[in-house]
Protein backbone atom coordinates (compact mmCIF):
# COMPACT_ATOMS: atom_id res chain seq x y z
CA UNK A 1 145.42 146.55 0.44
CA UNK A 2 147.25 145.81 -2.85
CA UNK A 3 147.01 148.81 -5.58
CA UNK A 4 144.80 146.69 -8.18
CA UNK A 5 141.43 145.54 -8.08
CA UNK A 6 140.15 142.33 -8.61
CA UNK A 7 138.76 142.39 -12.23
CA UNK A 8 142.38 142.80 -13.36
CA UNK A 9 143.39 140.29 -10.82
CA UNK A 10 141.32 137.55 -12.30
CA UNK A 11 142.49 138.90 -16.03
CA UNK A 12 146.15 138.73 -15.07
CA UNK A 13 145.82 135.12 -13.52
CA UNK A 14 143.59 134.13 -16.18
CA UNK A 15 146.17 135.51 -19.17
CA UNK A 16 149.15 133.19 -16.67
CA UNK A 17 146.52 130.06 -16.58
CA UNK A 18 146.74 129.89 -19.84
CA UNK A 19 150.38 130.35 -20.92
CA UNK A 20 151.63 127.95 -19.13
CA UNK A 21 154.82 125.82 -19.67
CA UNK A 22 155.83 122.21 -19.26
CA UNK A 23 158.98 120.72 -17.73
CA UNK A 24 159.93 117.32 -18.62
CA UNK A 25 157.67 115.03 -16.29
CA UNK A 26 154.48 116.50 -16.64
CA UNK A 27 154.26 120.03 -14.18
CA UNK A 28 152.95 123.36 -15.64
CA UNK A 29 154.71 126.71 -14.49
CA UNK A 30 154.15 130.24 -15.43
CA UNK A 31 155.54 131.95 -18.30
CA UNK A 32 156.50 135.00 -15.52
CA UNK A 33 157.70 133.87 -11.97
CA UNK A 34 159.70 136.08 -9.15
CA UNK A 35 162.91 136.45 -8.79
CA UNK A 36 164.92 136.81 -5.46
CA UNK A 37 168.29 138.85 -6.02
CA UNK A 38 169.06 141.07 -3.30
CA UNK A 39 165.56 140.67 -1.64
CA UNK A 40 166.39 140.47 1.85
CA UNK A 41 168.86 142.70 2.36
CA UNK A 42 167.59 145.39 4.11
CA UNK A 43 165.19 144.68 7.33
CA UNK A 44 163.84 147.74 7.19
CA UNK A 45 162.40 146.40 3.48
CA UNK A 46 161.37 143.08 5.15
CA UNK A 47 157.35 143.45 5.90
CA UNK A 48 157.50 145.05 2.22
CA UNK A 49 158.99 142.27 0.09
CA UNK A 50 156.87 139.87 1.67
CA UNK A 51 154.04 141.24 1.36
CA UNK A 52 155.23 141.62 -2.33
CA UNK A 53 156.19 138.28 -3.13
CA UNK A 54 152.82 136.89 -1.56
CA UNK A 55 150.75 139.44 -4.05
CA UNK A 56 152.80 137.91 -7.04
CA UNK A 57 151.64 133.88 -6.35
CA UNK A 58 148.11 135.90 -6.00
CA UNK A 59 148.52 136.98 -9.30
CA UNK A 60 149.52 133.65 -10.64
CA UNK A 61 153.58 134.32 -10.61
CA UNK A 62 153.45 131.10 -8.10
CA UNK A 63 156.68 130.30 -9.21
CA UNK A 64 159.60 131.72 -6.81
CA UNK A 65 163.67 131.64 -7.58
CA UNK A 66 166.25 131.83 -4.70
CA UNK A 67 169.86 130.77 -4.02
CA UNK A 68 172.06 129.87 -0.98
CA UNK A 69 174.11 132.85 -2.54
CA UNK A 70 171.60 135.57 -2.21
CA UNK A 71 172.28 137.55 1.19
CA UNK A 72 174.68 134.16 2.03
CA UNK A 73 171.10 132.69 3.07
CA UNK A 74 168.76 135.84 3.70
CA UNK A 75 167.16 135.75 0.91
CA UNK A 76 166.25 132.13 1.64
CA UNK A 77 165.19 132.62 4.94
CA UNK A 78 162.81 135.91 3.74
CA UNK A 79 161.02 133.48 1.26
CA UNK A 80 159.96 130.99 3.92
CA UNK A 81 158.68 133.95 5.71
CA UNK A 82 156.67 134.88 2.65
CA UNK A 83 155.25 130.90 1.89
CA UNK A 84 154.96 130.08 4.96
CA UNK A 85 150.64 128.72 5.16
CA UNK A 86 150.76 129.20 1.46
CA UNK A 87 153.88 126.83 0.60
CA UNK A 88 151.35 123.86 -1.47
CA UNK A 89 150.75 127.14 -4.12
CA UNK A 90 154.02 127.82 -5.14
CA UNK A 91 156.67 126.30 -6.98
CA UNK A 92 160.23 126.95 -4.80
CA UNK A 93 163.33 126.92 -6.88
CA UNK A 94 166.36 127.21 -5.15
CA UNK A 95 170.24 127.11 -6.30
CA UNK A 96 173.42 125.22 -4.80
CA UNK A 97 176.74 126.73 -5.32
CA UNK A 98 179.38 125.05 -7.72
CA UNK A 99 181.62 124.31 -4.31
CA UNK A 100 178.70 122.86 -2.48
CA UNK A 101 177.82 120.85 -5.37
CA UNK A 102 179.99 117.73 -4.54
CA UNK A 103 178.29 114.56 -3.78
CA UNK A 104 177.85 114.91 -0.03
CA UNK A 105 178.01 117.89 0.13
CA UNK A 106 175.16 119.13 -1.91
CA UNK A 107 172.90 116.79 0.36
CA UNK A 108 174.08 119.26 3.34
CA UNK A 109 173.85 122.64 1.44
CA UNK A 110 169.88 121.07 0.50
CA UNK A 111 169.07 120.82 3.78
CA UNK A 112 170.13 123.82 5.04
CA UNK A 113 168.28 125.69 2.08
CA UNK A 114 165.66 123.58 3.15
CA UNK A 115 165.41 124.90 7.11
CA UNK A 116 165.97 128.29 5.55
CA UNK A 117 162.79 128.19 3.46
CA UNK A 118 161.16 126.07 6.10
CA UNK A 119 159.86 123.50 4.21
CA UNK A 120 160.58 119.81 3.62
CA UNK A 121 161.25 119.90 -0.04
CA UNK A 122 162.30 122.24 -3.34
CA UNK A 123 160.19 121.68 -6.57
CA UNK A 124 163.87 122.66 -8.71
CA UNK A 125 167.31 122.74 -7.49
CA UNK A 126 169.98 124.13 -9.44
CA UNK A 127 173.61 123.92 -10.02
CA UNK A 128 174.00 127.81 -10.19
CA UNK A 129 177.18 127.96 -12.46
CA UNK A 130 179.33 125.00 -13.31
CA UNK A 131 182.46 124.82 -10.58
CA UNK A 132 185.49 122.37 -10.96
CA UNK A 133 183.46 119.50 -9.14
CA UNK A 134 182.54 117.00 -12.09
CA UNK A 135 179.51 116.87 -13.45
CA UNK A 136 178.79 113.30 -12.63
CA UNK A 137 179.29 113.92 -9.24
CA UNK A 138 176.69 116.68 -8.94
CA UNK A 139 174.22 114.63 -10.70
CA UNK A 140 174.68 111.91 -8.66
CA UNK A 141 174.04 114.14 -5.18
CA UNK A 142 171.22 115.62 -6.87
CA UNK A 143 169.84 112.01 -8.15
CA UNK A 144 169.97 111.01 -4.78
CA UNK A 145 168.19 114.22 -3.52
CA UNK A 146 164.96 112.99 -5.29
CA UNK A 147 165.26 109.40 -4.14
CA UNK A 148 165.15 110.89 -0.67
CA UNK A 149 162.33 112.99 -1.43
CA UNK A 150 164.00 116.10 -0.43
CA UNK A 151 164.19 117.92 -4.24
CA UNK A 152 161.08 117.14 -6.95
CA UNK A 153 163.50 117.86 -9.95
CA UNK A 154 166.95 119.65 -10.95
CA UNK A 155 168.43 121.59 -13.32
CA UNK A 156 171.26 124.01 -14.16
CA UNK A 157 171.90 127.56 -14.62
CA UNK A 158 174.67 129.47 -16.76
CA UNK A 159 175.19 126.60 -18.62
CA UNK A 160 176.20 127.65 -23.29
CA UNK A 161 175.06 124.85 -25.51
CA UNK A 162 178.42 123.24 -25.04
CA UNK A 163 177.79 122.39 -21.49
CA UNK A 164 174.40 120.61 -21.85
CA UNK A 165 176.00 118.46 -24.62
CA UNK A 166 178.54 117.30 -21.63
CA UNK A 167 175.88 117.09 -19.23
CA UNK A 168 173.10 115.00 -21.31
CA UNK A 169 175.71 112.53 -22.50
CA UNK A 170 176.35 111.79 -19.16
CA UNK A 171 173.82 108.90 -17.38
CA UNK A 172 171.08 110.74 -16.10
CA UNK A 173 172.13 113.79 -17.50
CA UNK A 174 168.93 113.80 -19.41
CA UNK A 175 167.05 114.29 -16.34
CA UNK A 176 167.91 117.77 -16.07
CA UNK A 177 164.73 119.50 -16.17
CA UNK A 178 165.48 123.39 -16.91
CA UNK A 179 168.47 125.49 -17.63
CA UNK A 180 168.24 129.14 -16.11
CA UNK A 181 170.48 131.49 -18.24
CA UNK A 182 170.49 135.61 -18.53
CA UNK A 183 168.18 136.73 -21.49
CA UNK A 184 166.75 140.43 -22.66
CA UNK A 185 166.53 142.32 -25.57
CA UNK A 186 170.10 143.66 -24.92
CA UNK A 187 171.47 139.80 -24.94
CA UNK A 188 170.21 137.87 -27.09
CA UNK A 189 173.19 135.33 -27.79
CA UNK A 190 171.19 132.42 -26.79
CA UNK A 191 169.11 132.56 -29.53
CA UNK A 192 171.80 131.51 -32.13
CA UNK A 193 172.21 127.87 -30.58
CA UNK A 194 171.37 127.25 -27.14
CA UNK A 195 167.58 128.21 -27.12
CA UNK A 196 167.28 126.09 -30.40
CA UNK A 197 168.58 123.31 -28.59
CA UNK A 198 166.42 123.24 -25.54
CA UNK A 199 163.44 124.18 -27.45
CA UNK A 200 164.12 120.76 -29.83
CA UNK A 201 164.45 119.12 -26.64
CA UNK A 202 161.48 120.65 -25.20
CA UNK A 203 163.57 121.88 -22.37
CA UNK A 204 162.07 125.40 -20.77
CA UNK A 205 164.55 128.44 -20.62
CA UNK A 206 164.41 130.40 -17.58
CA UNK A 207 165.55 134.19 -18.08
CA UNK A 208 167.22 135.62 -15.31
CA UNK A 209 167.62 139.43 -14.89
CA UNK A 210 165.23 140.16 -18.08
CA UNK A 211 164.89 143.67 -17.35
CA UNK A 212 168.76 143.56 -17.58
CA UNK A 213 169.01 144.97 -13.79
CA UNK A 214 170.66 147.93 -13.48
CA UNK A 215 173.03 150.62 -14.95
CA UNK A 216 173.67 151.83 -18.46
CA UNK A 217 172.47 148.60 -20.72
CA UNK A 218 168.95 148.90 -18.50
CA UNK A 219 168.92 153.05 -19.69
CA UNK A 220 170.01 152.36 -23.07
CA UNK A 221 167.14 149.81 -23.29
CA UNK A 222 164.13 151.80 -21.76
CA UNK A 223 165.57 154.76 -23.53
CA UNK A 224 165.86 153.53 -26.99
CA UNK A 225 163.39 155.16 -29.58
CA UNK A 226 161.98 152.04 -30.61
CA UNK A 227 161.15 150.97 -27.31
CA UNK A 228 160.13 154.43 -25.87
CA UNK A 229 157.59 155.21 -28.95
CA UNK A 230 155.97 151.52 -28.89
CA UNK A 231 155.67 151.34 -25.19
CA UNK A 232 153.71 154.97 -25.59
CA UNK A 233 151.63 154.04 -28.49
CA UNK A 234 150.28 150.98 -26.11
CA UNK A 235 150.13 152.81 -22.93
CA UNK A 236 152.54 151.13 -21.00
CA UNK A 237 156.15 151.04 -19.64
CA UNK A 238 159.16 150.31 -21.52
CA UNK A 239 159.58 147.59 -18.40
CA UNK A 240 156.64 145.66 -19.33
CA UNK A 241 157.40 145.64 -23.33
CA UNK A 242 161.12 144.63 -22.36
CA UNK A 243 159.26 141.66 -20.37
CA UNK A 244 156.48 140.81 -22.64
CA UNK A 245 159.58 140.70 -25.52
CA UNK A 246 161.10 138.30 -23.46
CA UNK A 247 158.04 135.68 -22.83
CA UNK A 248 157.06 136.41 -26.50
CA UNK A 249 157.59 132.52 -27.01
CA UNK A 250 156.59 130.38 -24.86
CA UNK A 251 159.56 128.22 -24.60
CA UNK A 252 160.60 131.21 -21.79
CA UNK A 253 159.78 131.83 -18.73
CA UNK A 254 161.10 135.48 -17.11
CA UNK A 255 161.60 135.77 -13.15
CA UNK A 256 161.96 139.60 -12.51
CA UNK A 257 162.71 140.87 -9.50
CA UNK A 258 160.13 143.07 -7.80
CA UNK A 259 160.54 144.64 -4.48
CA UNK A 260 156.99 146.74 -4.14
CA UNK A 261 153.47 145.92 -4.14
CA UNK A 262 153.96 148.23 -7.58
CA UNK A 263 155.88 146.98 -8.75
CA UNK A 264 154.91 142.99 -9.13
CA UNK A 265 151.75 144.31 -10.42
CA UNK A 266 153.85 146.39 -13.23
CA UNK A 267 155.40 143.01 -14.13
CA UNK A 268 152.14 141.14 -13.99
CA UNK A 269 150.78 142.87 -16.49
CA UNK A 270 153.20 142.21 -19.00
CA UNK A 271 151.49 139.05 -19.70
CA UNK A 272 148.83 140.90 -20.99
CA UNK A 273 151.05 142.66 -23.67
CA UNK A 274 151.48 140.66 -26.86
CA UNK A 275 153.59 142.05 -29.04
CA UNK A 276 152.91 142.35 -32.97
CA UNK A 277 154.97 141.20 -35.78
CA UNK A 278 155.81 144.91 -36.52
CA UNK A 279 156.88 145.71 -33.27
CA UNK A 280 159.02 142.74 -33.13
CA UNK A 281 160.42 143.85 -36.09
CA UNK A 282 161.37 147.10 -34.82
CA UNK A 283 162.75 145.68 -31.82
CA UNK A 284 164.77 143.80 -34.21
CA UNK A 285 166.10 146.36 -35.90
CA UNK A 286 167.90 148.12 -32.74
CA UNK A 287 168.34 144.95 -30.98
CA UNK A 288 169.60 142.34 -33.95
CA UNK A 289 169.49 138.40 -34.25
CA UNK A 290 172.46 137.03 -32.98
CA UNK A 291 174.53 135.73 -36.39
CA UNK A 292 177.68 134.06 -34.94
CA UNK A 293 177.98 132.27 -31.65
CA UNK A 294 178.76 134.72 -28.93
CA UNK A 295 180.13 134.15 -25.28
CA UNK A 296 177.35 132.75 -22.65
CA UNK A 297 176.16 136.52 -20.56
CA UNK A 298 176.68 135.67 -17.24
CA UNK A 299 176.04 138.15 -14.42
């Protein structure tokens, strides 16, 4: 039995209802989804991340990011487990690798994501960082993806400003539906042009690792004044401000990680969290504007 009861259930999926975004063709998705990084790792976490991931798409986070690169397949193959009878409510993203991203090739590294997941088709598949295989070559194996009915849509991921310009001059560039691209409070750079850009395009963002993972930038962000004294005057966690900061617009749409029951509920609830002009101003002032162009964060 999950730790939350079902009044806040229905106010968490009701607060996700209605923030919803809109990819080019018409489908809505969450502002918050799940991310899939390292989930899958360890068996002895198996029954537990499942049981996880199933509670988020309860919740409304129906949308669920994986890769052929996480666990070389594992975390693939621990996602089907987790759909599997439920696979019609949830929007599966997975990711191709820049080497398996050649024309024929990407048909074969979609099919075996496919078997991994256990299902007969991806709602987004993603170029996961740009390789040395040409871009018209990965559109065109990805084109041909959706003719066969095997992906609904694609997209990119790691991709600056400079790198959609060269992809949506291409034919059928414009098709791309999302670009997935790190983004938190600590790194902000893709406000200055890139965000612009898709936002004028009406292109969705999707923020990857925006809790900023692990390690000194995560403590120097949940430990920072002006975090720690507005996360206590609302009575929540410096988490769930760091995530609510992130879907403040809702041009974004965040995919944290969660690996406990907890946990997903923890990120839930950020949706709730709206944060006020003075607190984005504070936020501001430890954690400026970008003014300049900076280098594309990549983890």
């Amino acid at each position: 039995m999950s730790a939350i009861g079902e009044e806040r259930m229905e106010q968490i999926r009701g607060a996700l209802a209605k923030r919803k975004l809109r990819l080019p063709g018409g489908a809505e998705l969450p502002v918050l989804g799940q991310g899939t990084w390292r989930i899958g790792d360890d068996p002895a976490r198996r029954n537990e991340e499942i049981r996880t991931l199933r509670l988020g798409v309860e919740l409304g986070m129906n949308l669920i990011d994986t890769a052929e690169m996480y666990g070389d397949g594992k975390s693939e193959v621990l996602v089907g487990e987790a759909v599997e009878g439920i696979r019609d409510s949830v929007f599966l993203v997975s990711k191709v690798y820049p080497h398996n991203a050649g024309r024929d090739r990407i048909v074969r590294s979609c099919e075996q994501s496919l078997k991994r997941l256990k299902t007969d088709r991806l709602d987004l598949y993603l170029l996961h960082w740009r390789g040395s295989i040409p871009l018209e070559e990965t559109i065109e194996g990805m084109e041909r993806l959706v003719e066969a009915g095997k992906i609904r849509r694609w997209g990119v991921s790691n991709f600056d400003k400079d790198d959609m310009l060269e992809l949506t001059r291409l034919a059928r560039g414009t098709h791309c539906a999302i670009n997935q691209v790190l983004y938190h409070l600590g790194s902000r750079g893709i406000e200055y042009d890139l965000l612009p850009w898709q936002r004028e395009r009406g292109m969705p963002m999707m923020a990857y690792s925006p809790l900023a993972q692990a390690g000194a930038l995560r403590k120097g962000l949940i430990h920072n004044k002006a975090v720690a004294d507005i996360a206590a005057k609302r009575r929540i966690s410096p988490l769930q401000l760091l995530l609510a900061w992130c879907i403040r617009e809702d041009h974004v749409l965040a995919i944290p990680k969660a690996a406990t029951e907890r946990h997903v509920i923890e990120n839930a609830e950020a949706v709730l969290v709206e944060p006020t002009d003075e607190e984005l101003a504070a936020l501001d002032g430890q954690f400026p504007k970008p003014v300049r162009k900076l280098p594309l964060d990549i983890v």
